[in-house]
C-alpha atoms as a PDB file:
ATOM      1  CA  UNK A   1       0.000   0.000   0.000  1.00  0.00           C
ATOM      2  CA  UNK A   2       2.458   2.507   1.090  1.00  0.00           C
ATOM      3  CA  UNK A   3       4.375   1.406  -2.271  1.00  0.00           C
ATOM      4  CA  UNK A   4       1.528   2.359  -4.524  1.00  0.00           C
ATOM      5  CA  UNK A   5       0.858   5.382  -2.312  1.00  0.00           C
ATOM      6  CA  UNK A   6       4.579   6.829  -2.990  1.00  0.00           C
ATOM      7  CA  UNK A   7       4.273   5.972  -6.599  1.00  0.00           C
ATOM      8  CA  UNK A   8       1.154   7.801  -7.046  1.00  0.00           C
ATOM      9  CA  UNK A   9       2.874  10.841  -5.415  1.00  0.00           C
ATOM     10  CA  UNK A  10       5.749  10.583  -7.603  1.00  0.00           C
ATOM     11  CA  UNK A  11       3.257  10.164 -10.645  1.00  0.00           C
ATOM     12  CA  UNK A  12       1.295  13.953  -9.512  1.00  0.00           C
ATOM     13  CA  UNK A  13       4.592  15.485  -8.496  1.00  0.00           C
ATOM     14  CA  UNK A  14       6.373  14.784 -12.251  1.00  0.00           C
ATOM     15  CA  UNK A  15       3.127  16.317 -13.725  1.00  0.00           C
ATOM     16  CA  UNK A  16       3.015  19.283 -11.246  1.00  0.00           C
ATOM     17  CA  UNK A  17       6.719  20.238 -12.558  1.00  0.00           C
ATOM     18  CA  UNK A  18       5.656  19.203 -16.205  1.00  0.00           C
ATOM     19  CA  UNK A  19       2.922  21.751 -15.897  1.00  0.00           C
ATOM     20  CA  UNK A  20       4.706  24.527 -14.021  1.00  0.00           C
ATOM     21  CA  UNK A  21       7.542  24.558 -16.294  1.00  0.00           C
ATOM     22  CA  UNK A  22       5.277  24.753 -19.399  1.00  0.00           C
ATOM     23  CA  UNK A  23       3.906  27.774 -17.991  1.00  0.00           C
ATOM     24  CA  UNK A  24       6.720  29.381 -17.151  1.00  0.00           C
ATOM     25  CA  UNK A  25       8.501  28.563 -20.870  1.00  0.00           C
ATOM     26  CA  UNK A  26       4.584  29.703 -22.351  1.00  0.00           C
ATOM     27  CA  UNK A  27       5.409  33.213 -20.428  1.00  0.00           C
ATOM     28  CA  UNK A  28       8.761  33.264 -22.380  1.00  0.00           C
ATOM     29  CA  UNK A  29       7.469  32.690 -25.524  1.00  0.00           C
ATOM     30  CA  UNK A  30       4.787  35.499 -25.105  1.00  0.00           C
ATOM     31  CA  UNK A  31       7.731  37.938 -24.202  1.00  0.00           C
ATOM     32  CA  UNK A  32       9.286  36.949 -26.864  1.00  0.00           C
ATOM     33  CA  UNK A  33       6.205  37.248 -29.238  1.00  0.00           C
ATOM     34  CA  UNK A  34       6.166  41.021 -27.650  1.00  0.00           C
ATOM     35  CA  UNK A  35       9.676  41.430 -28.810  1.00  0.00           C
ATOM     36  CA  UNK A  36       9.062  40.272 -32.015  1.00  0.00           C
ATOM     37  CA  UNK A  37       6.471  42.677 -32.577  1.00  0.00           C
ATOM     38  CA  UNK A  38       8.446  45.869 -31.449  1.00  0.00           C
ATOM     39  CA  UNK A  39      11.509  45.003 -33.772  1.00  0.00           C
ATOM     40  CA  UNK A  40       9.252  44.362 -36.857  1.00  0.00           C
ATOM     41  CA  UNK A  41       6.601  41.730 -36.830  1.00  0.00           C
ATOM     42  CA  UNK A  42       8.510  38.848 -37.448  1.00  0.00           C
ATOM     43  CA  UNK A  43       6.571  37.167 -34.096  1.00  0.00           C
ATOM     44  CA  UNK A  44       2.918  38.230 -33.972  1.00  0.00           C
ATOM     45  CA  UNK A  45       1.077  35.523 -34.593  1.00  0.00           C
ATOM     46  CA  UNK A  46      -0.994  34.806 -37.829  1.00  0.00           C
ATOM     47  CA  UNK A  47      -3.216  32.697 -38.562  1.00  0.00           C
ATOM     48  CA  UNK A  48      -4.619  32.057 -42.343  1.00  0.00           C
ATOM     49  CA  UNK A  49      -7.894  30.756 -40.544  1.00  0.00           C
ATOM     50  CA  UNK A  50     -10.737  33.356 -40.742  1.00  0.00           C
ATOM     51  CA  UNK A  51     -11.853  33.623 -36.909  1.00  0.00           C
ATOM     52  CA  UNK A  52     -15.005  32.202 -37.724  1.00  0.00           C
ATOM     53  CA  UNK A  53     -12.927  29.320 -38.942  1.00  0.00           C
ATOM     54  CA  UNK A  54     -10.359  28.921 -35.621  1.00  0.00           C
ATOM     55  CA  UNK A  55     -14.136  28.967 -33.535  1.00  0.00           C
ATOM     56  CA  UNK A  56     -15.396  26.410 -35.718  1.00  0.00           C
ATOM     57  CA  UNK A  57     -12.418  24.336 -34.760  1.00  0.00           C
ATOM     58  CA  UNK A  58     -12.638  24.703 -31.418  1.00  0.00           C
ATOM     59  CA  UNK A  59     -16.394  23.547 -31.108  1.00  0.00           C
ATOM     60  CA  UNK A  60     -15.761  20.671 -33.172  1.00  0.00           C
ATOM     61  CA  UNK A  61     -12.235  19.677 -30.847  1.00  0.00           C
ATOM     62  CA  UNK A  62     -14.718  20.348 -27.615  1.00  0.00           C
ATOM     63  CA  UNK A  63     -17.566  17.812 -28.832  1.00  0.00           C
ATOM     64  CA  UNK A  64     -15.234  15.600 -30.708  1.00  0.00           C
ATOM     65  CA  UNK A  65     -13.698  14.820 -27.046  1.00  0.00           C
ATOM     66  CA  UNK A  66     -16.956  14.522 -25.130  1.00  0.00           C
ATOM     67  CA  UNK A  67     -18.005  11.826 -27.869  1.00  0.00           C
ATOM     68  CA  UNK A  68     -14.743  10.251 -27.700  1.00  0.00           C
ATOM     69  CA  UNK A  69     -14.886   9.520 -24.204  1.00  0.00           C
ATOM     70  CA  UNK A  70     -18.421   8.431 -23.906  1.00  0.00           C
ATOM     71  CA  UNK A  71     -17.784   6.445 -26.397  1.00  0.00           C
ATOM     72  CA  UNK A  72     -14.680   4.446 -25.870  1.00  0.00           C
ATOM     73  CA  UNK A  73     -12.652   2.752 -23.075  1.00  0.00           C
ATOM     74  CA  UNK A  74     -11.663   4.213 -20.022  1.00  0.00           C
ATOM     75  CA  UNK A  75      -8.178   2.591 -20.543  1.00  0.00           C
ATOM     76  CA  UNK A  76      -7.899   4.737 -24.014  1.00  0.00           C
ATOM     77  CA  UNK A  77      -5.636   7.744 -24.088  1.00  0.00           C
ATOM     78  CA  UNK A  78      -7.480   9.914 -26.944  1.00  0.00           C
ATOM     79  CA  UNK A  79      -5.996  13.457 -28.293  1.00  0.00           C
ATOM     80  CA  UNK A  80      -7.379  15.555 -30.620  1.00  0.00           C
ATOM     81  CA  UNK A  81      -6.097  18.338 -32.520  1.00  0.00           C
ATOM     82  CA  UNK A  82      -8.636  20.124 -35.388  1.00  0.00           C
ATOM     83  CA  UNK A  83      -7.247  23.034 -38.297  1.00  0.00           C
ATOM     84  CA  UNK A  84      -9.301  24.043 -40.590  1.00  0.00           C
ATOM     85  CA  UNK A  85     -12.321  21.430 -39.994  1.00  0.00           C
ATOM     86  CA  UNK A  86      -9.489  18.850 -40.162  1.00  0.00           C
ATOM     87  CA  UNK A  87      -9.757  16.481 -37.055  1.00  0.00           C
ATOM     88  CA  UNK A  88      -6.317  14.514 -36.313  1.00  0.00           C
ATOM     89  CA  UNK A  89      -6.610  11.584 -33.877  1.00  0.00           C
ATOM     90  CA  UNK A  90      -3.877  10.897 -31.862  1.00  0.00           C
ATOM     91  CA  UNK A  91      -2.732   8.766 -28.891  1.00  0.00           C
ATOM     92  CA  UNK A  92      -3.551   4.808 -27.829  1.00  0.00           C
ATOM     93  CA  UNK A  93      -6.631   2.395 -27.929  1.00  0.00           C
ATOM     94  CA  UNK A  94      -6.850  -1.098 -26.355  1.00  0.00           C
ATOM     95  CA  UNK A  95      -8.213  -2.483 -29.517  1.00  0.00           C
ATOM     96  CA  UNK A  96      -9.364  -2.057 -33.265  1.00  0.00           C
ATOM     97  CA  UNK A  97     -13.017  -1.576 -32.458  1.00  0.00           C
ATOM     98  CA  UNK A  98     -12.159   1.437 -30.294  1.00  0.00           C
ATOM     99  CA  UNK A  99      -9.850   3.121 -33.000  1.00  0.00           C
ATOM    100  CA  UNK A 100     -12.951   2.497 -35.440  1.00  0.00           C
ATOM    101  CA  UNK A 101     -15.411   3.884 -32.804  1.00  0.00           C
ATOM    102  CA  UNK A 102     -13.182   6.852 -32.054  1.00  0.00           C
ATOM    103  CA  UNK A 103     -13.167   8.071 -35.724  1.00  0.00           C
ATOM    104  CA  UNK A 104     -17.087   7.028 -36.278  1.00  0.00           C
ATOM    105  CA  UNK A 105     -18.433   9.408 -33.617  1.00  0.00           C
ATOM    106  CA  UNK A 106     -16.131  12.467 -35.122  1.00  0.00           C
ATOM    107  CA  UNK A 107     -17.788  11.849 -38.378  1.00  0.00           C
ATOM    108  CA  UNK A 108     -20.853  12.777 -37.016  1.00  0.00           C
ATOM    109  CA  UNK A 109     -20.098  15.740 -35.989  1.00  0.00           C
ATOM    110  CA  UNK A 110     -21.199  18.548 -38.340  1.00  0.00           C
ATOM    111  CA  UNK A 111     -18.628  20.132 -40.315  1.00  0.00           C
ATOM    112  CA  UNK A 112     -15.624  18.102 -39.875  1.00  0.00           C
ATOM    113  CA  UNK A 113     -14.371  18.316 -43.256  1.00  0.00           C
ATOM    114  CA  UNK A 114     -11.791  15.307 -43.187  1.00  0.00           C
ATOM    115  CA  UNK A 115      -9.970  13.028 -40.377  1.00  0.00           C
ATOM    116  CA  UNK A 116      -6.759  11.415 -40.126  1.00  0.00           C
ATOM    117  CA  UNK A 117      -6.483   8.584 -37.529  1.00  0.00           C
ATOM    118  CA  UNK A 118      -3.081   8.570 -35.888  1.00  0.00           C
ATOM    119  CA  UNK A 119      -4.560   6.135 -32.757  1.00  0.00           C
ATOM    120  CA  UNK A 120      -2.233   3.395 -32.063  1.00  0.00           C
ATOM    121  CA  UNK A 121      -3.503  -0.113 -30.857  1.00  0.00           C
ATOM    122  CA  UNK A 122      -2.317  -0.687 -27.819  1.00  0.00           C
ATOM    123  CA  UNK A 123      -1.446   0.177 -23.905  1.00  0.00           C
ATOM    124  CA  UNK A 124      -1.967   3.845 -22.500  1.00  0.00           C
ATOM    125  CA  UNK A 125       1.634   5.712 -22.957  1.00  0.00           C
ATOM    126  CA  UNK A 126       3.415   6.480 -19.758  1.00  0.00           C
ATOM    127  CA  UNK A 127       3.710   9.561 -18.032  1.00  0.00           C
ATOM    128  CA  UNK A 128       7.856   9.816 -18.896  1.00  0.00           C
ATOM    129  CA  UNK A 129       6.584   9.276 -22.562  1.00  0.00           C
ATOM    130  CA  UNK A 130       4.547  11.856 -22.370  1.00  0.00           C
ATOM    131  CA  UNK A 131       6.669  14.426 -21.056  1.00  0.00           C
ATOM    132  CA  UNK A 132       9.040  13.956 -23.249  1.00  0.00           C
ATOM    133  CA  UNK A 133       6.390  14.416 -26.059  1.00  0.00           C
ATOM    134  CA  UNK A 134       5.988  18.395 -24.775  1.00  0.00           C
ATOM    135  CA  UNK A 135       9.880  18.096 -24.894  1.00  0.00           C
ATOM    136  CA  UNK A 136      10.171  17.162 -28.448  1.00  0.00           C
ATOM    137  CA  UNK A 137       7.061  19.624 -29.506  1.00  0.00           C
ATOM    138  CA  UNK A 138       8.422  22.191 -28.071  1.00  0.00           C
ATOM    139  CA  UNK A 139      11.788  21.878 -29.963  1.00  0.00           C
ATOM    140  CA  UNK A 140      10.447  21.827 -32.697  1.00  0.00           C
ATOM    141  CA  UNK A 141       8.450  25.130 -32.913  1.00  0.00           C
ATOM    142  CA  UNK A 142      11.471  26.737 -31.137  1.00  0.00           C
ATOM    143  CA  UNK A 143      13.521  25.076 -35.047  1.00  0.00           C
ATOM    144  CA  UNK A 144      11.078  26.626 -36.455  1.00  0.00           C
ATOM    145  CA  UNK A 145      11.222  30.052 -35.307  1.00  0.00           C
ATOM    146  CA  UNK A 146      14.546  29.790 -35.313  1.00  0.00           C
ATOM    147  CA  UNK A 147      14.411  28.968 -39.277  1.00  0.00           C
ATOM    148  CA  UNK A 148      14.813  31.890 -41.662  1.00  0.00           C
ATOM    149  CA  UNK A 149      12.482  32.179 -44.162  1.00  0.00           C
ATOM    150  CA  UNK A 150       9.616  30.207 -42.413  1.00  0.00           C
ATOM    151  CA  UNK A 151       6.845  31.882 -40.294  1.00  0.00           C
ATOM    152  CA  UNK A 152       6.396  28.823 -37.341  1.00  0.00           C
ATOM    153  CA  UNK A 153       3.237  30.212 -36.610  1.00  0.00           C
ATOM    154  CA  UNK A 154       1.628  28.882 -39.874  1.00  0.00           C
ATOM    155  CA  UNK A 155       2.199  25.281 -38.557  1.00  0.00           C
ATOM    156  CA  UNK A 156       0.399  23.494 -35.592  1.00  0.00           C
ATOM    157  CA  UNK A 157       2.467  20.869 -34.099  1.00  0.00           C
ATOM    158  CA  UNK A 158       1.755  17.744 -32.238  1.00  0.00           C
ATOM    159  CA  UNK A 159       3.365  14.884 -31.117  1.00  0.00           C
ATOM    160  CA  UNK A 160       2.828  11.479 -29.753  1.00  0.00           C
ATOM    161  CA  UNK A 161       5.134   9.091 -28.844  1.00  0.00           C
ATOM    162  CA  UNK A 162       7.593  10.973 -30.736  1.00  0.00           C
ATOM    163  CA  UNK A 163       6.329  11.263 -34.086  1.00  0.00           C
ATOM    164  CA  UNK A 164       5.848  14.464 -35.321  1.00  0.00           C
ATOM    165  CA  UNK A 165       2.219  15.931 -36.414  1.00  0.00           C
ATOM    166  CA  UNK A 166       2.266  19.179 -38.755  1.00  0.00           C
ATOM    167  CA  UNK A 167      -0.892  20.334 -39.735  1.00  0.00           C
ATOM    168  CA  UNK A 168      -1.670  24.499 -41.671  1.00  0.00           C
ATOM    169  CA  UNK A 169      -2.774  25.972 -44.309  1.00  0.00           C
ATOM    170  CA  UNK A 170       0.651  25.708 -46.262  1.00  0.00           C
ATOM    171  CA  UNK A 171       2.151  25.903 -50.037  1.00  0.00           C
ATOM    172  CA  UNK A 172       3.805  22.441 -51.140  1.00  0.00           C
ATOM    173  CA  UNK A 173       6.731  23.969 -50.757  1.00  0.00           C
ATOM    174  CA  UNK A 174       6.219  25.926 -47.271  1.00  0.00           C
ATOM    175  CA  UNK A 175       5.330  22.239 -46.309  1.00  0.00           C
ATOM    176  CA  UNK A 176       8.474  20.739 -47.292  1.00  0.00           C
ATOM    177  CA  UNK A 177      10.329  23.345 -45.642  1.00  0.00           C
ATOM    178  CA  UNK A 178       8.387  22.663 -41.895  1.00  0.00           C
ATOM    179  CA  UNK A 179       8.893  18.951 -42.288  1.00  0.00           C
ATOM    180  CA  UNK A 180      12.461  19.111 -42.907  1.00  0.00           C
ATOM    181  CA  UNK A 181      12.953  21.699 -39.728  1.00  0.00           C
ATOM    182  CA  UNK A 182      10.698  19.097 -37.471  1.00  0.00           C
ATOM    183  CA  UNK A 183      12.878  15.919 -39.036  1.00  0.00           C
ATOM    184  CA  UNK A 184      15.876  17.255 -38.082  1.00  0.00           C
ATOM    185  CA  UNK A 185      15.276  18.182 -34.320  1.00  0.00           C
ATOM    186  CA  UNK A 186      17.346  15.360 -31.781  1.00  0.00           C
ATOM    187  CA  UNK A 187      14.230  12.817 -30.773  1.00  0.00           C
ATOM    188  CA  UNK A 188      12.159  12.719 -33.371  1.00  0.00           C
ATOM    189  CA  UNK A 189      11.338   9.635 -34.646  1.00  0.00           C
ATOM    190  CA  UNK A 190       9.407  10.286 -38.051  1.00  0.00           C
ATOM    191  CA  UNK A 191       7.457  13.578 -39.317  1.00  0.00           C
ATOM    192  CA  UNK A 192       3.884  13.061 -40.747  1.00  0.00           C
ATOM    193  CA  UNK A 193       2.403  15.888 -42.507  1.00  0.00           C
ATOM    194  CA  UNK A 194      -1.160  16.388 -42.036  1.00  0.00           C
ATOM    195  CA  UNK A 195      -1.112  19.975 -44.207  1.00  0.00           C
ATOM    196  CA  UNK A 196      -3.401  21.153 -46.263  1.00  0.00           C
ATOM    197  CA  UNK A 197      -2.108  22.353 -49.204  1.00  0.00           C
ATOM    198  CA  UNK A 198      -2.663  26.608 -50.876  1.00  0.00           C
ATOM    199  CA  UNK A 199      -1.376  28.113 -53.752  1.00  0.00           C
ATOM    200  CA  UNK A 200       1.036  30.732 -52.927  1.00  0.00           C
ATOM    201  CA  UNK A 201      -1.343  33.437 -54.496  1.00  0.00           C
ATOM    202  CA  UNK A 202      -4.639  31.797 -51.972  1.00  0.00           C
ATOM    203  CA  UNK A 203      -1.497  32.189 -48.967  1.00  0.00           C
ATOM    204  CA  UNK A 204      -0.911  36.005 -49.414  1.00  0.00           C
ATOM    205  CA  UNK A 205      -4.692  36.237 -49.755  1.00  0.00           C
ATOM    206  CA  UNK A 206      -5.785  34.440 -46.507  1.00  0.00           C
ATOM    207  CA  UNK A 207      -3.083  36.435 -44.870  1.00  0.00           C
ATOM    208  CA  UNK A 208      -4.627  39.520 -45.973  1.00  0.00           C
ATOM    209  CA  UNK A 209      -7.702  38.832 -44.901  1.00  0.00           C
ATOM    210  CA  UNK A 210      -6.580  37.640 -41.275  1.00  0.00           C
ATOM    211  CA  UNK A 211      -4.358  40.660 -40.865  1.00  0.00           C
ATOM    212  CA  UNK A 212      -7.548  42.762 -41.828  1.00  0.00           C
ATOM    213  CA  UNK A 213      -9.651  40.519 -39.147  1.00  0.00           C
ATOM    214  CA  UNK A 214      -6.910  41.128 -36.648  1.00  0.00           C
ATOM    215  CA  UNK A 215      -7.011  44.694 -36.979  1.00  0.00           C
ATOM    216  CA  UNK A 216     -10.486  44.880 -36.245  1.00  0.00           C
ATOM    217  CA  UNK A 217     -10.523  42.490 -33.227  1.00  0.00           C
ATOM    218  CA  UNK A 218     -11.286  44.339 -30.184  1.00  0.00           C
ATOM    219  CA  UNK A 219      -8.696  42.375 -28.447  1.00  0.00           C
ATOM    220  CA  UNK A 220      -6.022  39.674 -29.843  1.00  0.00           C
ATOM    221  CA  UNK A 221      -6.104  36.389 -29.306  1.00  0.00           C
ATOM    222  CA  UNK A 222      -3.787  33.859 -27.133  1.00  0.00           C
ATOM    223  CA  UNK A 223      -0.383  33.075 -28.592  1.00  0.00           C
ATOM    224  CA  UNK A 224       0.029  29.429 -28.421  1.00  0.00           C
ATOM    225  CA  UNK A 225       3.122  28.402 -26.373  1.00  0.00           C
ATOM    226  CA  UNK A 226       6.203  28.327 -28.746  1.00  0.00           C
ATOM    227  CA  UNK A 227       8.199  26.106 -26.164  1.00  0.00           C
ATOM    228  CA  UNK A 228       7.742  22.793 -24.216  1.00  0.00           C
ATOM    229  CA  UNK A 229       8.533  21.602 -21.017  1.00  0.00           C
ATOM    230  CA  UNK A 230      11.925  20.204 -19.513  1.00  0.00           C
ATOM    231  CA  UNK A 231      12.450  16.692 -20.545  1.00  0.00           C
ATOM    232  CA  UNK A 232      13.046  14.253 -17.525  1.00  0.00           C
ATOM    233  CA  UNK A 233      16.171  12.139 -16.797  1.00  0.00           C
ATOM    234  CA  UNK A 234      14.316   9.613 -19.309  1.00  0.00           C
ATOM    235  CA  UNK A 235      14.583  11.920 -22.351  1.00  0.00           C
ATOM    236  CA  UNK A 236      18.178  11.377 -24.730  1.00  0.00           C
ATOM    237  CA  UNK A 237      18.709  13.152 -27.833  1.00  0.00           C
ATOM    238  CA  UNK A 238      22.092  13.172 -29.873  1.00  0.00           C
ATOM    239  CA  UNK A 239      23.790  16.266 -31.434  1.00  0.00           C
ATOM    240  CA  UNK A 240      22.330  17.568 -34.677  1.00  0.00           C
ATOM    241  CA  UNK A 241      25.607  16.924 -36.716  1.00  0.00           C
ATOM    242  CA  UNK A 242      25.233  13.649 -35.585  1.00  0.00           C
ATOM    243  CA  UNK A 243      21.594  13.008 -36.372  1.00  0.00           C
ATOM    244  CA  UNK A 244      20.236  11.815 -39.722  1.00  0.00           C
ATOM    245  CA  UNK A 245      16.867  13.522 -40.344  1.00  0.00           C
ATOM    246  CA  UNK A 246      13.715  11.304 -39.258  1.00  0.00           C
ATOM    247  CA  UNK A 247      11.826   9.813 -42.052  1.00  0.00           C
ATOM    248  CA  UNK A 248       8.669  11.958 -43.233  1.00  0.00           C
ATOM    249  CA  UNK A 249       5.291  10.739 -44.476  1.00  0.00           C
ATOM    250  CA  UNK A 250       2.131  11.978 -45.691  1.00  0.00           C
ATOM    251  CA  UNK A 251      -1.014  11.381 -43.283  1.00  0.00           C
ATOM    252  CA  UNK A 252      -3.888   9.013 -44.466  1.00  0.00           C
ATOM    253  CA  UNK A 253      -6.821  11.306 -44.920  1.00  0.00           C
ATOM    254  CA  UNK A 254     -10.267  10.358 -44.548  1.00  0.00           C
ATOM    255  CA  UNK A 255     -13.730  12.234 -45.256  1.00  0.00           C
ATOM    256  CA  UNK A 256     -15.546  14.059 -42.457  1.00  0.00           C
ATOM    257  CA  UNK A 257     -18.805  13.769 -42.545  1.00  0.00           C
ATOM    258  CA  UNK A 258     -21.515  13.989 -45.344  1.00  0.00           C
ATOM    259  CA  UNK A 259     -23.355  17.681 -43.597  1.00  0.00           C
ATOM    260  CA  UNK A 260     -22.480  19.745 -45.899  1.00  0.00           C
ATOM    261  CA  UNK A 261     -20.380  23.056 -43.918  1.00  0.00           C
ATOM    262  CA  UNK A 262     -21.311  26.272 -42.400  1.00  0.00           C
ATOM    263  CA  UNK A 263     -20.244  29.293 -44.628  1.00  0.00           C
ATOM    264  CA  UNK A 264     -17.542  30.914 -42.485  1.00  0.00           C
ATOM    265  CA  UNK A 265     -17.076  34.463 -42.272  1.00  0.00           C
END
């Protein structure tokens, strides 16, 4: 008892430090964001989303997640990430059925224009594994603002068991570029690109029209942390000189479901 009792406290402690040093990297990033934006721009964050298109998102990631857990076992570790009415399923199932129920009750949620199921069959990652997931995400969109010529804010990032996610509203060859930055960061183990893919002329347009949204916002929205948490004693990475870049792949998309979708403004 007293063996499972000092576990346990071990288990809230790690994620009490997890937590507290994501917040206190988050409050970096912002500062830096502020920077950014007094020498030039380079930082604020943009977004080719319209906002009626990032609240979309957000309504279908809140009832995708309440479905998802009604719906499948308590043992499942379910994560869900959605970009432009693109839902991307991530984490562990016990079985088959649960992976096929997990994606069935996000089809029927209106508007979800397409889904790529990332769930892996089998036990619940650890806590250590998961830690070092913020690790590896966070390296990666520090690469990436790091990078010249890429903007890191037109690229959401997950990752799960270290693989790499990359979803956006990107150009084939703005795509390219983000996938090589993530492959290349110590840790990761492959780079799937969930992107969906603009013309470069449709790019300068949808940032034109979310600069002129911006503008007219009575207040800005929340920058999205740019930095991850401290990896554990668990977490190795190698040099980048002595790192071959992680394979990259491109996601298996499947259709959303049949409701045709709200005209976003």
């Amino acid at each position: 008892m007293k063996k499972t009792r000092v576990k346990a406290t071990l288990a809230q402690a790690t994620l009490v430090v997890s937590m507290l040093s994501g917040v206190a990297l988050t409050l970096q990033g912002c500062a830096l964001a502020v920077v950014g934006a007094a020498a030039g721009g380079t930082l604020i964050a943009t977004d080719r989303r319209t906002l009626g298109a990032q609240t979309e998102d957000r309504e279908i990631q809140v009832k995708a997640l309440s479905r998802i857990n009604e719906n499948v076992p308590d043992t499942a570790h379910v994560n869900v990430t959605v970009f432009n009415r693109r839902v991307l399923l991530t984490g562990e199932v016990p079985d088959d059925a649960s992976k096929a129920k997990a994606e069935a009750v996000v089809r029927d949620i209106n508007n979800v224009g397409s889904i790529v199921n990332e769930l892996s069959v089998q036990g619940a990652s650890s806590i250590s594994s998961r830690a070092n997931d913020s690790y590896l995400e966070g390296r990666v969109k520090t690469a990436m603002v790091g990078e010249k010529d890429l903007r890191a804010n037109f690229y959401k990032v997950v990752c799960e068991r270290s693989v790499i996610y990359l979803m956006g509203l990107v150009t084939p060859d703005e795509g390219a570029h983000g996938a090589d930055v993530a492959a290349r960061v110590p840790g990761v183990e492959q780079v799937v690109k969930v992107f969906q893919y603009i013309k470069p002329e449709e790019a300068q347009a949808l940032e034109a029209a979310a600069a002129s949204g911006a503008s007219a916002a009575s207040a800005p929205a929340p920058a999205e942390a740019t930095v991850g948490t401290i990896p554990d004693s668990g977490v190795t990475s190698r040099p980048l000189d002595t790192q071959s870049p992680a394979p990259v792949k491109n996601s298996d998309v499947h259709p959303g479901s049949a409701k045709p979708a709200s005209t976003v403004k």
